[in-house]
Protein backbone atom coordinates (compact mmCIF):
# COMPACT_ATOMS: atom_id res chain seq x y z
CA UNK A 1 114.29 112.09 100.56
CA UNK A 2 117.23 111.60 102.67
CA UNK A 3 117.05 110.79 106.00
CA UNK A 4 118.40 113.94 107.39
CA UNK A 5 115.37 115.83 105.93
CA UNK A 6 112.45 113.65 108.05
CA UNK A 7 114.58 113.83 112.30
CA UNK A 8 116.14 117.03 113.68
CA UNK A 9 118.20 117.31 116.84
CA UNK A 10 116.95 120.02 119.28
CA UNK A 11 118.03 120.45 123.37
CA UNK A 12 116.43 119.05 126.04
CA UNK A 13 116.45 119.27 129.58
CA UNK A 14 115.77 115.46 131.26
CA UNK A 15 114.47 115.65 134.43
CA UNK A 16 114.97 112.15 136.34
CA UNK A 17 113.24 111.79 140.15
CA UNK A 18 115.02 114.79 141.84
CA UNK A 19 118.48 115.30 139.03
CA UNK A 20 118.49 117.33 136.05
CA UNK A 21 120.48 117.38 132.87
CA UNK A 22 120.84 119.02 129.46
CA UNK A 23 121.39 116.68 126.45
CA UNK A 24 119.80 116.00 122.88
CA UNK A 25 117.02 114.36 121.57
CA UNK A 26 115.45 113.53 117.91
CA UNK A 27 112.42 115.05 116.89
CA UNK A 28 110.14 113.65 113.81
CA UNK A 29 110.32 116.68 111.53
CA UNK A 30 106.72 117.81 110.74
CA UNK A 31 106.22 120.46 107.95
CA UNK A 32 102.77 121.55 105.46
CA UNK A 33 102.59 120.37 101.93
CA UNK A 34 100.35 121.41 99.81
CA UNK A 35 99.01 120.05 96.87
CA UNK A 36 98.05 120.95 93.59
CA UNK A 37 96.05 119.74 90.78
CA UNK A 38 95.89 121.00 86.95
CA UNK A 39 93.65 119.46 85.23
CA UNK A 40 91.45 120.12 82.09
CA UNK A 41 92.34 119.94 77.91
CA UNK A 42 93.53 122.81 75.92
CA UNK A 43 92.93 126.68 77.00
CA UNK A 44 90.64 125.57 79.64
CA UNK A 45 93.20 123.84 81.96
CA UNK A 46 93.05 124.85 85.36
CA UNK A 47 95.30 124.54 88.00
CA UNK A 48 94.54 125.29 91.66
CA UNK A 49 95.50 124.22 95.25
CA UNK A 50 93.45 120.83 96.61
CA UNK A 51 94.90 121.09 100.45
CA UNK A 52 97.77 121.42 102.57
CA UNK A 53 98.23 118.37 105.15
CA UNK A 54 100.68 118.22 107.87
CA UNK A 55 103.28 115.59 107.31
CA UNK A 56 106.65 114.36 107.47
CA UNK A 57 109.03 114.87 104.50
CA UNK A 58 109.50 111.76 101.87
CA UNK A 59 107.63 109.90 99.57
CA UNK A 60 105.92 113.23 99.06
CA UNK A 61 104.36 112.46 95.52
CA UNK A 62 103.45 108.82 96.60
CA UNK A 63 101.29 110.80 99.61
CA UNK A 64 99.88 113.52 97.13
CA UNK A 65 98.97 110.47 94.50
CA UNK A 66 97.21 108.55 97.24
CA UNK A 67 94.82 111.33 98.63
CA UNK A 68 93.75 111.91 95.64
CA UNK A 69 93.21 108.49 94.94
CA UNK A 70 91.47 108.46 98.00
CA UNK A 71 89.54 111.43 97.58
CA UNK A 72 87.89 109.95 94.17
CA UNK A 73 89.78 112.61 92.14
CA UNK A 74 91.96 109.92 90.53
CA UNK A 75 90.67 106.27 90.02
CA UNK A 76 93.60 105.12 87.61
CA UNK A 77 97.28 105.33 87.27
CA UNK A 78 96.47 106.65 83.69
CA UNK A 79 94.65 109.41 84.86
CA UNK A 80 98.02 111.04 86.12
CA UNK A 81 100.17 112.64 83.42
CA UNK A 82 102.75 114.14 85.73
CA UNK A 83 103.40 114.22 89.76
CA UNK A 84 106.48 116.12 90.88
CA UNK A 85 107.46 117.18 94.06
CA UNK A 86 108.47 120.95 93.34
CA UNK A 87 108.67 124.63 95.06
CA UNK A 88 111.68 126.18 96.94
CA UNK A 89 113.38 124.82 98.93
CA UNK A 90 112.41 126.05 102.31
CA UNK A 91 113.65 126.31 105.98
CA UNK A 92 117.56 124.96 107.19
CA UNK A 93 116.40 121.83 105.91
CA UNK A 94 115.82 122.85 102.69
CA UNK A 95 112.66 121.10 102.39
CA UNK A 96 110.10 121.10 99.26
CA UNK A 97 106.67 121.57 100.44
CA UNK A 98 104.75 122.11 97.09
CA UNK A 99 103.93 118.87 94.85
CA UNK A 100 102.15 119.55 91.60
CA UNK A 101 99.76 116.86 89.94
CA UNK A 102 98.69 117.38 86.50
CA UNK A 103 95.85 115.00 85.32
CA UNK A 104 95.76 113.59 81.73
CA UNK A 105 93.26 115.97 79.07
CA UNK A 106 90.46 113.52 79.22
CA UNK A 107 90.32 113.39 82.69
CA UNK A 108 87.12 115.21 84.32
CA UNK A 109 87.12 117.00 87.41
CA UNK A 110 83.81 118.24 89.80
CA UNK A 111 84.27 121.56 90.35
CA UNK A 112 81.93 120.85 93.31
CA UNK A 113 84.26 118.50 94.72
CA UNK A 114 87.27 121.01 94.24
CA UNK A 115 85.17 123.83 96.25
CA UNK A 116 85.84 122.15 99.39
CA UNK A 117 89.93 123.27 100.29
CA UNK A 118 90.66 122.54 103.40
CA UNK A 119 93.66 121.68 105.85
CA UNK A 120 94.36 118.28 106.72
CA UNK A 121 95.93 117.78 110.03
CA UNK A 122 98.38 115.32 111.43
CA UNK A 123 96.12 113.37 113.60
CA UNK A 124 93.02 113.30 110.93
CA UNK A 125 92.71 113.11 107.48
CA UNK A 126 89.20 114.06 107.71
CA UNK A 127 89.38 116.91 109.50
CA UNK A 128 89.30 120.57 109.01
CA UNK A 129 86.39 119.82 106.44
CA UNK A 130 84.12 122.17 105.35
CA UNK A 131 80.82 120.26 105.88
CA UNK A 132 79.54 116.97 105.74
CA UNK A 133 79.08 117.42 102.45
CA UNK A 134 82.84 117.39 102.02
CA UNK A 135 83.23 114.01 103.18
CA UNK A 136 84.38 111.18 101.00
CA UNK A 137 81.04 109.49 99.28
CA UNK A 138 81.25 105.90 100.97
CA UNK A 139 81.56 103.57 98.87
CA UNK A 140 79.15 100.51 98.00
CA UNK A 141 81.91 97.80 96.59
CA UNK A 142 81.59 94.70 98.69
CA UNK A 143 84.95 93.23 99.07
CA UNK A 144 84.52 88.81 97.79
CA UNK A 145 85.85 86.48 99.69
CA UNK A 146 89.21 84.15 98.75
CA UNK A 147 91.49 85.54 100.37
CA UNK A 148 92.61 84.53 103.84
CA UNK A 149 95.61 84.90 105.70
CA UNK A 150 96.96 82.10 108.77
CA UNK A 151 96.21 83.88 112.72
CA UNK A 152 100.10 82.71 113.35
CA UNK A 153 100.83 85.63 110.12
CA UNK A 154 98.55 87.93 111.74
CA UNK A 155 100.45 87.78 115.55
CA UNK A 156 103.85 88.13 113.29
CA UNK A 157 102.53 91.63 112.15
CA UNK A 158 104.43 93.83 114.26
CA UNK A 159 107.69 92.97 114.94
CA UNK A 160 107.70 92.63 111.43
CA UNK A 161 106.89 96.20 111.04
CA UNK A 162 108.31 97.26 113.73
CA UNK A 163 112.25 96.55 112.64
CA UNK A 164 111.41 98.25 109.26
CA UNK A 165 110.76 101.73 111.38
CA UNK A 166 113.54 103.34 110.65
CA UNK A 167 112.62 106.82 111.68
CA UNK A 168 110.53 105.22 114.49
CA UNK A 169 113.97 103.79 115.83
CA UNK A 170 115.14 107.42 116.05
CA UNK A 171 112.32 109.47 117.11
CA UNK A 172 109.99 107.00 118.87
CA UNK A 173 107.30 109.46 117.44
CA UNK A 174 106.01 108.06 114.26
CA UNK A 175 102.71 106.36 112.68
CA UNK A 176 103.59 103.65 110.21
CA UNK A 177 101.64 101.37 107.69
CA UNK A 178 102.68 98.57 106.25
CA UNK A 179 101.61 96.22 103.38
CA UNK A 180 101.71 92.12 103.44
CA UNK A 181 100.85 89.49 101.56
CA UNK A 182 98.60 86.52 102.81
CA UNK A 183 101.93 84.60 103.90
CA UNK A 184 102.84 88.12 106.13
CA UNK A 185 105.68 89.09 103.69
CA UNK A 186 106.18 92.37 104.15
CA UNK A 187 105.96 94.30 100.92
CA UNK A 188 106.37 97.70 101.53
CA UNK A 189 106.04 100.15 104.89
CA UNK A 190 105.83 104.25 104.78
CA UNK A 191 106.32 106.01 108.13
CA UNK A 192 104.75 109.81 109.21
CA UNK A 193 103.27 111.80 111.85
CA UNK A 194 99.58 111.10 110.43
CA UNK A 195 98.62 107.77 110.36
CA UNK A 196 96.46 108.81 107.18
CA UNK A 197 99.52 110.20 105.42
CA UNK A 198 100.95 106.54 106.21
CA UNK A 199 98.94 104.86 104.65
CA UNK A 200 98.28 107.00 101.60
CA UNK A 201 101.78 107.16 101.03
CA UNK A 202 102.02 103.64 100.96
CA UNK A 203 99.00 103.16 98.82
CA UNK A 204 100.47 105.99 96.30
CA UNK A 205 103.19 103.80 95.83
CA UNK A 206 100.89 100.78 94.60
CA UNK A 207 98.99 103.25 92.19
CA UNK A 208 102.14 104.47 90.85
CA UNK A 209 102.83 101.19 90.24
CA UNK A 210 99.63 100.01 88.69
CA UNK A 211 98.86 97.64 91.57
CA UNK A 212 95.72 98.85 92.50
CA UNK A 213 93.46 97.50 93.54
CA UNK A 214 95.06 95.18 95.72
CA UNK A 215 92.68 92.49 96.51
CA UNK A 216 94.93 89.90 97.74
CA UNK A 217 97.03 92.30 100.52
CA UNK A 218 96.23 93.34 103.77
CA UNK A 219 97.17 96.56 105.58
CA UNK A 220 98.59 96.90 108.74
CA UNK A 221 98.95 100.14 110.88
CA UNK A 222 101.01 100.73 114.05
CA UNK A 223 97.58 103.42 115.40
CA UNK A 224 94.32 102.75 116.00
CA UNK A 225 91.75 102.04 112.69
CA UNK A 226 89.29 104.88 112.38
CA UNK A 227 86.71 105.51 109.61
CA UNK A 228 89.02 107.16 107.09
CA UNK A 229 92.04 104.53 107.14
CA UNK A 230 88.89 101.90 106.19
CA UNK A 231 87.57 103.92 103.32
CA UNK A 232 91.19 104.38 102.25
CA UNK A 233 91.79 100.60 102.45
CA UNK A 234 88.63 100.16 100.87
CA UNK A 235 89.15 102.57 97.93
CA UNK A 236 92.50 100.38 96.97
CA UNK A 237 90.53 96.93 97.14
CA UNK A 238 92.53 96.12 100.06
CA UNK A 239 90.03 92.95 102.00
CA UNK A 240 91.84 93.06 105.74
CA UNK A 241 92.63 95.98 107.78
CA UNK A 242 94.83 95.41 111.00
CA UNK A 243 95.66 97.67 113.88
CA UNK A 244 97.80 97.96 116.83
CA UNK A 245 95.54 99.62 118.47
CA UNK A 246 91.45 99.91 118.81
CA UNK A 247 88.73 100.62 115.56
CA UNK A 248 86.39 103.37 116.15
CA UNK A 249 82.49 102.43 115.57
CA UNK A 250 82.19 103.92 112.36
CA UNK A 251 84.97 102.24 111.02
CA UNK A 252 83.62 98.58 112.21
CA UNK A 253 80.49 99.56 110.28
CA UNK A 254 82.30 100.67 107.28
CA UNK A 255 84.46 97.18 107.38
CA UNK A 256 81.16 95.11 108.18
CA UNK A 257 78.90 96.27 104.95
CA UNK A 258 81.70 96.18 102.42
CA UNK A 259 82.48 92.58 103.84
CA UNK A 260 86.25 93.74 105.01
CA UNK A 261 88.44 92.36 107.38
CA UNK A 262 88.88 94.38 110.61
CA UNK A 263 91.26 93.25 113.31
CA UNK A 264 92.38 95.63 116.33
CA UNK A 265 94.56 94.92 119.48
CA UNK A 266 96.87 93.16 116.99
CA UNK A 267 99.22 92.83 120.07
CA UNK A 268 100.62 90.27 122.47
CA UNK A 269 100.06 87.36 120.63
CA UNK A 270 96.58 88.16 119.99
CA UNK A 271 93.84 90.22 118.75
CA UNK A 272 90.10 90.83 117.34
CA UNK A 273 87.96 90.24 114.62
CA UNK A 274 85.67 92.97 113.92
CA UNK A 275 84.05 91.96 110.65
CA UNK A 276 85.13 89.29 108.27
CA UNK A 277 86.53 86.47 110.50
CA UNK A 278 85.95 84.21 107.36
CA UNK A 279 89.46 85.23 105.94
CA UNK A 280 91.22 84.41 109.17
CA UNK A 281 93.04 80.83 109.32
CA UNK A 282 92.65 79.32 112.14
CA UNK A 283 94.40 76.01 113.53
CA UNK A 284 92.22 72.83 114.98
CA UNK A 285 91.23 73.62 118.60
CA UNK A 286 92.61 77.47 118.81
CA UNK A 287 89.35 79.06 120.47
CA UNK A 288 89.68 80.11 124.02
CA UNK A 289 87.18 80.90 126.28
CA UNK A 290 85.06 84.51 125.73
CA UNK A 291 86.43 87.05 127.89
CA UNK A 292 85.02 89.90 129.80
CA UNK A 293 84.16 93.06 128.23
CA UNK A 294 87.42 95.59 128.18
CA UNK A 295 89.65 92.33 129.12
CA UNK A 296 91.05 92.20 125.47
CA UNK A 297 92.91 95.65 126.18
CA UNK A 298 95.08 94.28 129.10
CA UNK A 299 96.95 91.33 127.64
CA UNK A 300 98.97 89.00 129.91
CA UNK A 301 100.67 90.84 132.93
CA UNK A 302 104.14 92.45 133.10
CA UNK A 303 105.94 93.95 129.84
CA UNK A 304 103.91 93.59 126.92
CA UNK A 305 105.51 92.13 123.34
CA UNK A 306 104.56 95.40 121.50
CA UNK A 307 106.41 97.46 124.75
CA UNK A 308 109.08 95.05 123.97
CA UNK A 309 109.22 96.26 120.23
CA UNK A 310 109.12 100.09 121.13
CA UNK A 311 105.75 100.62 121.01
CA UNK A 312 104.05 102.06 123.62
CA UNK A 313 101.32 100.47 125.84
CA UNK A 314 97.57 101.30 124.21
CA UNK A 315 96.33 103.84 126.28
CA UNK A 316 99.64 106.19 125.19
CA UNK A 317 99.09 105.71 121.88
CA UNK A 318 99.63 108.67 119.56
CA UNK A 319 96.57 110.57 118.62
């Protein structure tokens, strides 16, 4: 995908104090995709649409490949025969919003699950579902213990991530997720408007590539850590989930019974443990005293590090 097809340049009119201006700006582009799946052996293949999501343009197949993944619908890289991104070209962009996934013969598919289309949005990859029903079975797997990763790593996170961003350096307008390893090498990053479509695209790319499941790796996303980016992690064997910003409720509970990592407020030289502070390495003599309730948001005063890096402060965070 080049990078031409994921920023456009539209006109603006900056209004500063009291002056006004025209000028340019660049825009994340945002366009559907929908998937499809054909599946089946012989005269009974089938092939039908799964969902359209909302996302930005690249790594297209690695994002079909890992909500399916996610979904249940695939376990195995061997249980792809083909992914290609395909369609017309569409729109002055000339943009390919259609990518086709054809399972291998013995696969089986649950019609029931397939019953449930429905359109994914930008902001949620669980919403826009038919019923509870629809929802992703949660899974049982308790993550073992072994793996464990320094704090210092952990406060590292992102400005790491942060200066691979590339369409974040242009548009300012971007989720991202990246994978490390338990040193904080940074060993792969996918950027788009849903945080979701971040991080399945990134875990699309380990499937592809017959990582999965990646039990010594952590995740780290530049949003806040809500139930669906656990089960995700959790569906790829990842054990430690960190966040810029805040976990929802659901998501600490998800983290705490399948004995996962959860950190959020990775910011400022610090953050929290949710669930599974037994894979965090800390030094002799590092614990500080407990702070108030709702202090951990604030940080030390003036320009935080993450402002500093081009992220905004937490409460502007993008949905």
């Amino acid at each position: 995908m080049r990078f031409e097809q994921r920023v456009v340049e539209v006109s603006v009119q900056r209004i500063d104090g009291t002056a006004s201006s025209c000028g340019r700006d660049v825009l994340a582009v945002e366009e559907p995709l929908e998937i499809r799946l054909d599946y089946g052996a012989g005269a009974g293949r089938t092939r039908r649409s799964i969902t359209v999501t909302m996302r930005t343009p690249g790594c297209d197949v690695e994002l079909a490949v890992g909500f399916l993944f996610a979904e249940g619908l695939v376990r195995r890289r061997e249980d792809i025969e083909r992914a290609e991104s395909c369609g017309p070209p569409a729109g002055s962009l000339g943009i390919r919003n259609l990518v086709r996934v054809d399972l291998s013969p013995d696969v089986t598919v649950d019609e029931k699950r397939l019953a449930r289309n429905f359109l994914t949005t930008s902001s949620c990859g669980l919403c826009g579902k038919a019923s509870l029903d629809a929802l992703p079975a949660a899974s049982h797997t308790r993550l073992s213990d072994g793996f464990e990763v320094p704090a210092s790593s952990i406060h590292d996170l992102p400005a790491r991530l942060r200066s691979a961003q590339t369409v974040f350096d242009r548009t300012g307008g971007l989720h991202a997720a990246a994978l490390f390893d338990a040193e904080g090498r940074l060993l792969g990053v996918r950027e788009d408007v849903g945080r979701h479509n971040a991080v399945d695209k990134l875990i699309g790319a380990q499937l592809l590539a017959r990582a999965v499941p990646l039990l010594d790796r952590l995740i780290f996303v530049s949003g806040r850590a809500g139930y669906e980016l656990v089960q995700k992690a959790l569906a790829a064997g990842i054990p430690m989930l960190a966040a810029v910003g805040a976990p929802s409720s659901l998501a600490a509970d998800l983290a705490r019974d399948a004995n996962m990592t959860l950190l959020g407020f990775v910011r400022d030289g610090r953050f929290n443990i949710y669930s599974g502070a037994q894979r965090i390495r800390r030094e002799a003599g590092a614990d500080a005293p407990p702070d108030r309730v709702g202090d951990r948001r604030r940080g030390p005063p003036g320009r935080s590090r993450d402002e500093q890096h081009g992220y905004p402060p937490s409460d502007q965070l993008p949905p």
